[in-house]
C-alpha atoms as a PDB file:
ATOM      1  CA  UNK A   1       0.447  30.104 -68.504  1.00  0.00           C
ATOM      2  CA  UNK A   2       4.284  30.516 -69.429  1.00  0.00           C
ATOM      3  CA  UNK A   3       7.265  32.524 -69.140  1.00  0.00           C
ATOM      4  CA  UNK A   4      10.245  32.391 -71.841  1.00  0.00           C
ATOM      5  CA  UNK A   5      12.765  32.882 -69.065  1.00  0.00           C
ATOM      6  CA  UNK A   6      16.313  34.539 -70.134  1.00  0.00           C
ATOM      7  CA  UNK A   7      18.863  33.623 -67.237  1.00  0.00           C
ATOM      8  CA  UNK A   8      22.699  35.666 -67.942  1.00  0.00           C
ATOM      9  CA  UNK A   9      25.351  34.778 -66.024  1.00  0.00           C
ATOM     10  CA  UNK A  10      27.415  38.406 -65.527  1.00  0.00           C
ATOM     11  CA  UNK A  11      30.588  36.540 -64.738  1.00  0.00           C
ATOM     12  CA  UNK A  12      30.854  34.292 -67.964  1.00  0.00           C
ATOM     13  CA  UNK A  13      28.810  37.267 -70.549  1.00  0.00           C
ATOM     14  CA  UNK A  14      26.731  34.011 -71.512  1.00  0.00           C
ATOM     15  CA  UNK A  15      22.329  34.008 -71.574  1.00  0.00           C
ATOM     16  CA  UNK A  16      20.397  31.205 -71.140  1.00  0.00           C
ATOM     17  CA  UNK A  17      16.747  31.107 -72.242  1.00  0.00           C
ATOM     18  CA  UNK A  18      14.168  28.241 -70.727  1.00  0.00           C
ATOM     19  CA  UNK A  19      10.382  28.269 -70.868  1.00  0.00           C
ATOM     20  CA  UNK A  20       8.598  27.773 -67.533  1.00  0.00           C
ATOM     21  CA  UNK A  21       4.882  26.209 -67.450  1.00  0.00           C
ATOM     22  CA  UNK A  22       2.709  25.229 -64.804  1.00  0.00           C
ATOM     23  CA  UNK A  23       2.964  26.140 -61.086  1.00  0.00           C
ATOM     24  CA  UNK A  24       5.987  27.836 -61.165  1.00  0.00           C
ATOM     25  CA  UNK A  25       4.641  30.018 -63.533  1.00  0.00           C
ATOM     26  CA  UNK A  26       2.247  30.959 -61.251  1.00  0.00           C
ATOM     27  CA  UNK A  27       4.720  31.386 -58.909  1.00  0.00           C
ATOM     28  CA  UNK A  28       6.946  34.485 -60.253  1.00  0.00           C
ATOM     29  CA  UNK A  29       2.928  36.303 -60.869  1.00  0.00           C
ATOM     30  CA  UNK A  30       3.146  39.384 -58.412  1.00  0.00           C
ATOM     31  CA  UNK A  31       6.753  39.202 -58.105  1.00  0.00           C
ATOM     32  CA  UNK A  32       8.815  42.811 -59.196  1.00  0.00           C
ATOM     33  CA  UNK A  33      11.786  43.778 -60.829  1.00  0.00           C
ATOM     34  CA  UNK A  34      15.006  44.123 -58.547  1.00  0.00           C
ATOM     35  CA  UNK A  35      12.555  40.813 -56.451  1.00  0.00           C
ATOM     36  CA  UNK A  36      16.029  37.637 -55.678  1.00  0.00           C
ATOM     37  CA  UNK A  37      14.347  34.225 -56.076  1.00  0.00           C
ATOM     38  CA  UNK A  38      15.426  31.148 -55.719  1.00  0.00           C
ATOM     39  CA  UNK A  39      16.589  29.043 -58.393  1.00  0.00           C
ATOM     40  CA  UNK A  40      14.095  25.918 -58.019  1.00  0.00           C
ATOM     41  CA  UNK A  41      11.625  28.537 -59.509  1.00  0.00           C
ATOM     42  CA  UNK A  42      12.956  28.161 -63.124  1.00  0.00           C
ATOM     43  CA  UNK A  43      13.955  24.557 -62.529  1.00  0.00           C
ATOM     44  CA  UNK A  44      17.503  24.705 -61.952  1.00  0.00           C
ATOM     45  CA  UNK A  45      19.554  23.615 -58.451  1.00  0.00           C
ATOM     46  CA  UNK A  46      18.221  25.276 -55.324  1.00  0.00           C
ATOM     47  CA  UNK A  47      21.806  26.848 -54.604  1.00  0.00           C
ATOM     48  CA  UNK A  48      21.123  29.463 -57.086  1.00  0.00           C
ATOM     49  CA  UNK A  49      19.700  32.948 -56.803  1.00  0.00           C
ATOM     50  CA  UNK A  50      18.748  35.426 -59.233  1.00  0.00           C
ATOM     51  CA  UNK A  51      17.433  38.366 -60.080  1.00  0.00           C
ATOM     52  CA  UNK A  52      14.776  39.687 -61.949  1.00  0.00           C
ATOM     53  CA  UNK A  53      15.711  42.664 -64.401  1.00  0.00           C
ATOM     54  CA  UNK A  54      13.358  43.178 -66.527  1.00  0.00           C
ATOM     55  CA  UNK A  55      10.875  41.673 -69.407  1.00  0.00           C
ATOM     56  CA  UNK A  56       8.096  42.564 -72.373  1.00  0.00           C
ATOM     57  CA  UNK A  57       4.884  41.992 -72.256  1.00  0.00           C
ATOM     58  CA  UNK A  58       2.952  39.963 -75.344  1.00  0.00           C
ATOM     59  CA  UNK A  59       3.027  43.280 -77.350  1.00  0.00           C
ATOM     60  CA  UNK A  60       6.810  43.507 -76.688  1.00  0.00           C
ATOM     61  CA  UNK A  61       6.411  46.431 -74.620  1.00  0.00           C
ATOM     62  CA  UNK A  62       9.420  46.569 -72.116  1.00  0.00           C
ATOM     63  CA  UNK A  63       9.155  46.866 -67.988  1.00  0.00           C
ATOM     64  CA  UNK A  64      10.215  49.583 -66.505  1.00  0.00           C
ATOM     65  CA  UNK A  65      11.628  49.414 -62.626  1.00  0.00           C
ATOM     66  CA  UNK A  66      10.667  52.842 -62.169  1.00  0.00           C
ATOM     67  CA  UNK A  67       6.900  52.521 -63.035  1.00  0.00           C
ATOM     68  CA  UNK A  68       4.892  50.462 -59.760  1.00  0.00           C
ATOM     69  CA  UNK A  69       2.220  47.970 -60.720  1.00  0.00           C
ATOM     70  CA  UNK A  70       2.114  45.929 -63.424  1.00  0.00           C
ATOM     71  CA  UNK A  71      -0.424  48.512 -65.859  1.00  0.00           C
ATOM     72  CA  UNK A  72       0.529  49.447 -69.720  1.00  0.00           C
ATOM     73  CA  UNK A  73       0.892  53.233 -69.863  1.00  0.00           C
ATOM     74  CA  UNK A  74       2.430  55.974 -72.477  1.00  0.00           C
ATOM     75  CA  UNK A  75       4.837  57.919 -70.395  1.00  0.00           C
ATOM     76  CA  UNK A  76       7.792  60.601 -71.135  1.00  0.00           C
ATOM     77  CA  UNK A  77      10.513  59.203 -71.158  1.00  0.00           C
ATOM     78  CA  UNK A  78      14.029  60.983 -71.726  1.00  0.00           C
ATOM     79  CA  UNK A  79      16.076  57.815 -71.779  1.00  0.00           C
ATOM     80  CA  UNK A  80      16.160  54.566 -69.918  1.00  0.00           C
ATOM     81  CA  UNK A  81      14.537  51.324 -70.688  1.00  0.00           C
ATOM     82  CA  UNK A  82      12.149  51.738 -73.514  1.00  0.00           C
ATOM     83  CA  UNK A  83      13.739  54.754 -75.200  1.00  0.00           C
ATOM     84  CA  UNK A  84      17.477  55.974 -76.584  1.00  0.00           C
ATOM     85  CA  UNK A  85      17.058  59.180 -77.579  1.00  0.00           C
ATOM     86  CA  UNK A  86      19.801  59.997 -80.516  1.00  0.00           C
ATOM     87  CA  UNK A  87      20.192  63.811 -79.311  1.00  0.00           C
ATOM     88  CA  UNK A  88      20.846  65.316 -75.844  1.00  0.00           C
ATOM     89  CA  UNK A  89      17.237  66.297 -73.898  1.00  0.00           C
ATOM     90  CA  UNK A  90      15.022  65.027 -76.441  1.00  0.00           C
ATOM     91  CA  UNK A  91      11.778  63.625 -75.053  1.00  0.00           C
ATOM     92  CA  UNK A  92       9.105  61.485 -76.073  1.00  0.00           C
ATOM     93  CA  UNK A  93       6.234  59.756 -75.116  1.00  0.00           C
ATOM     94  CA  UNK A  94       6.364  56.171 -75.572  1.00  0.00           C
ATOM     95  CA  UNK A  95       4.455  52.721 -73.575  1.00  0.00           C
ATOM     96  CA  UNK A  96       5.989  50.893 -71.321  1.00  0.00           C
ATOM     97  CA  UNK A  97       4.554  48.066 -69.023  1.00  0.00           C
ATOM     98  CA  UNK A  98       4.724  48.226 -65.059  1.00  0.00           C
ATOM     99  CA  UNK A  99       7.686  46.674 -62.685  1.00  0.00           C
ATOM    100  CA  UNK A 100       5.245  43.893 -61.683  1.00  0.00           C
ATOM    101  CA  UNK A 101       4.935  40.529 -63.725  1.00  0.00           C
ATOM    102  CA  UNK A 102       1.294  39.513 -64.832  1.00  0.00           C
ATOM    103  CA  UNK A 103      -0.071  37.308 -66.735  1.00  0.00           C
ATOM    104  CA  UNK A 104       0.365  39.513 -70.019  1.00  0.00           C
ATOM    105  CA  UNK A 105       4.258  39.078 -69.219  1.00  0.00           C
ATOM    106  CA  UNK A 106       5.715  36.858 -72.070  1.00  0.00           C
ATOM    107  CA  UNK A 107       9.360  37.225 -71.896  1.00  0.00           C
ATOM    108  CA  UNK A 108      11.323  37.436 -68.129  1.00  0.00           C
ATOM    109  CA  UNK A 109      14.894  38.149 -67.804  1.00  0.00           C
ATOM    110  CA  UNK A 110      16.871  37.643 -65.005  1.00  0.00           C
ATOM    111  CA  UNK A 111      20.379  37.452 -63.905  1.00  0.00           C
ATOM    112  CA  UNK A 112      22.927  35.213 -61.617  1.00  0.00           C
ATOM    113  CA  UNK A 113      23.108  36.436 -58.151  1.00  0.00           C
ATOM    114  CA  UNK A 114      24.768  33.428 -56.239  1.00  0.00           C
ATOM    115  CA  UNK A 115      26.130  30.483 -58.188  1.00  0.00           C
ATOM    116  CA  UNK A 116      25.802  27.013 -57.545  1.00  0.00           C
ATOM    117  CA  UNK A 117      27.909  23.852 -57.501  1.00  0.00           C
ATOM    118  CA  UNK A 118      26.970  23.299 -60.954  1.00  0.00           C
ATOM    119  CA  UNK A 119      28.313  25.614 -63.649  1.00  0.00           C
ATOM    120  CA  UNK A 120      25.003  26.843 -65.681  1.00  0.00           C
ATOM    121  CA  UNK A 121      26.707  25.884 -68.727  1.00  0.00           C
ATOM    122  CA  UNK A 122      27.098  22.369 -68.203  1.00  0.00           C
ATOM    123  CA  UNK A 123      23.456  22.134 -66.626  1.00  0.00           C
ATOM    124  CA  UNK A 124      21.969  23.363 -70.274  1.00  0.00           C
ATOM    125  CA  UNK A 125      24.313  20.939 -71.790  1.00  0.00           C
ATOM    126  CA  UNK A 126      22.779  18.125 -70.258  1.00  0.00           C
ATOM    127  CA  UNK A 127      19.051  19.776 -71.300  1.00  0.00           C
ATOM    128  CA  UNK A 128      19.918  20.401 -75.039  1.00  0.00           C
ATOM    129  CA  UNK A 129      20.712  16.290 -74.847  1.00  0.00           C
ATOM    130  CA  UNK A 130      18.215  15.162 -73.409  1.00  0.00           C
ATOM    131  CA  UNK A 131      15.648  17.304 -75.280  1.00  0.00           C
ATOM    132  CA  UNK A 132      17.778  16.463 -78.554  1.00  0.00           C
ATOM    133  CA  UNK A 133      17.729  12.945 -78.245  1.00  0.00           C
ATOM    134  CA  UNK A 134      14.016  12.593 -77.912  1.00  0.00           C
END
């Protein structure tokens, strides 16, 4: 089980993508859009906090906060996540995954609600090194 992870940081415009394996994995299962966690989930200093916002599922199907549970279904949609209509009050019916994360969840994104000491930046500097170098 694993989650591609996209962490952005709203105050710098900058995204940060990690995979997370294992327990913590297991961990975000169950948990919703809109749901605060703490950072130690995706492995980065407990003084952060963030925010889910969204994902796709393995079929690249998109979550939508407004749909409860985390079930696949073909719903109208005129606008919002999952459909930009190019006209005014155009319609269309179009699949969208639930606001829950499963296991069919590949991608995750969240965003930064409370910093920490550590400036995200320099915290995926030190990863790319040590990942690079081995």
């Amino acid at each position: 089980m694993e989650f591609k992870v996209v962490i952005s940081d709203p105050e710098t415009g900058r995204a940060y993508q990690k995979v997370i394996s294992g327990a913590n994995a297991n961990k975000l299962i169950g948990k919703e859009i809109g749901d605060v966690i703490n950072g130690t989930l995706v492995e980065l200093p407990p003084d952060y906090e963030l925010q889910i916002t969204g994902g796709t599922d393995k079929d690249g199907f998109p979550m939508r906060p407004d749909l409860p549970g985390g079930v696949r279904k073909r719903l109208l949609l005129s606008g919002g996540v999952g459909y930009r209509p190019k006209e005014k009050g155009v319609r269309k019916r179009k699949m969208v995954r639930g606001r829950v994360i499963t296991r069919d969840i590949v991608q995750i994104n969240m965003k930064v609600v409370k910093k920490g000491k550590v400036p995200l930046e320099e915290f995926f500097k030190k990863e790319e090194q040590q990942s690079g170098s081995s």
